[in-house]
Every structure is written in structure tokens, then in C-alpha cells.
Protein backbone atom coordinates (compact mmCIF):
# COMPACT_ATOMS: atom_id res chain seq x y z
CA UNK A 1 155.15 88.97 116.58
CA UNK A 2 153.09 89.37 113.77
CA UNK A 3 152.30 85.73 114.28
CA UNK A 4 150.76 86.79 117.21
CA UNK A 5 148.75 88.97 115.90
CA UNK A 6 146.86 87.13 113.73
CA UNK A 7 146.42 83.83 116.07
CA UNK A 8 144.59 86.84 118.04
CA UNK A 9 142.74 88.56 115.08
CA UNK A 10 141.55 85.53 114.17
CA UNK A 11 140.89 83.91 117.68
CA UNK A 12 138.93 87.29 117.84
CA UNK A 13 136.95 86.85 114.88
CA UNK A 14 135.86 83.60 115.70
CA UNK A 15 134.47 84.38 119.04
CA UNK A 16 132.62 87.17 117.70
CA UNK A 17 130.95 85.23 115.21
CA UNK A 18 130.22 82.70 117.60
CA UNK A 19 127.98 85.66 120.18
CA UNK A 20 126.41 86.63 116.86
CA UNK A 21 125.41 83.16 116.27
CA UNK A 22 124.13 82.29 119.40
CA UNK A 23 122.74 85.51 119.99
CA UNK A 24 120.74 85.29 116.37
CA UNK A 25 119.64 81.54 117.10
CA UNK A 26 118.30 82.16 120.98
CA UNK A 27 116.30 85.10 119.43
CA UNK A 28 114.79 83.74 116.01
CA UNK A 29 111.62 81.70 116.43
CA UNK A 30 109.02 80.68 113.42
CA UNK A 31 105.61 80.12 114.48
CA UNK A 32 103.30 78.19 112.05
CA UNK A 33 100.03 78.91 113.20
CA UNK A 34 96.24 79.29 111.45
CA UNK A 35 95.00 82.69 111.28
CA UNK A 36 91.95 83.32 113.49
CA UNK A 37 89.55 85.17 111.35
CA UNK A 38 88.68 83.47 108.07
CA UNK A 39 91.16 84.60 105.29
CA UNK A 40 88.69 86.97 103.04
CA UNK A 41 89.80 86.98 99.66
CA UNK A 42 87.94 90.44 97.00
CA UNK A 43 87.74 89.47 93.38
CA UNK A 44 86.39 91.85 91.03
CA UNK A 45 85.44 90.22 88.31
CA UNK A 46 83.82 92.06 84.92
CA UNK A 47 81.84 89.25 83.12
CA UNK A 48 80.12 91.76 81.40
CA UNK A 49 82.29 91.97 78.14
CA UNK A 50 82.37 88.07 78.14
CA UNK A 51 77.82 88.48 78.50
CA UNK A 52 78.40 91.32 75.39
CA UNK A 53 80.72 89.01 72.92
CA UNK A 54 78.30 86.23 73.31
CA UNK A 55 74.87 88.80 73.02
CA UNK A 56 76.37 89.98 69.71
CA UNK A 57 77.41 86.45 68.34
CA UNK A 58 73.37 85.61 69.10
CA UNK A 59 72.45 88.88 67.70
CA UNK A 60 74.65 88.08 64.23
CA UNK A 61 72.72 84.86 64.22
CA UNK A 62 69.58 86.02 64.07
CA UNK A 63 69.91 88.60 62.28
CA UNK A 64 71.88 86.17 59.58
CA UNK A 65 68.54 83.49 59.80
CA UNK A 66 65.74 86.19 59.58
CA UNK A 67 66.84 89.41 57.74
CA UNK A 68 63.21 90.98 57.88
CA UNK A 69 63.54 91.03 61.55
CA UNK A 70 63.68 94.87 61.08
């Protein structure tokens, strides 16, 4: 009897797996498709330390190659 039971348990099992499976693969769909609108893309972008390091590198210069500049 209990052999029974678990031919059906298992019997069981199997055919719900097998609705989940076709249920899941009759509903999933990927679509691959370009967006419309242009994809817009915001960088903010500080280039003002980078414009500072190289001022004060020019500055140390010329203050090093004329020091009666002030």
C-alpha cells in the first residue's frame, strides 16, 4: 500500500511540475528591442581641481624663473 502511495505522490509531483513548466514557458517572452528616444546619459564632471593643480605648477614656475615678479 505504501507502494501505492508514493507511485501517486510522485506521479503527482511530476504533473505539477509539468503545469508549472508549461504555464511559466507560454507566459515568459524577452523582447530585444531599441529604445525610442535617444538614451541621454548626465556626467558631472569637476575639471576645475585638475585647471587649479596645473595653474599652481605654472605659478611655481614662474615664480621659480623670475623671483622679482613681486
Amino acid at each position: 500500500m505504501s507502494g501505492a502511495r508514493i507511485n501517486l505522490r510522485r506521479g503527482a509531483i511530476i504533473a505539477q511540475a509539468l503545469v508549472l513548466f508549461v504555464t511559466v514557458a507560454a507566459c515568459a517572452t524577452v523582447k530585444v528591442q531599441a529604445p525610442d528616444k535617444p538614451i541621454e546619459i548626465n556626467l558631472n564632471v569637476n575639471i576645475k581641481q585638475e585647471v587649479l593643480i596645473r595653474m599652481d605648477k605654472e605659478i611655481e614656475d614662474l615664480i621659480a624663473n623670475n623671483p622679482d615678479i613681486f
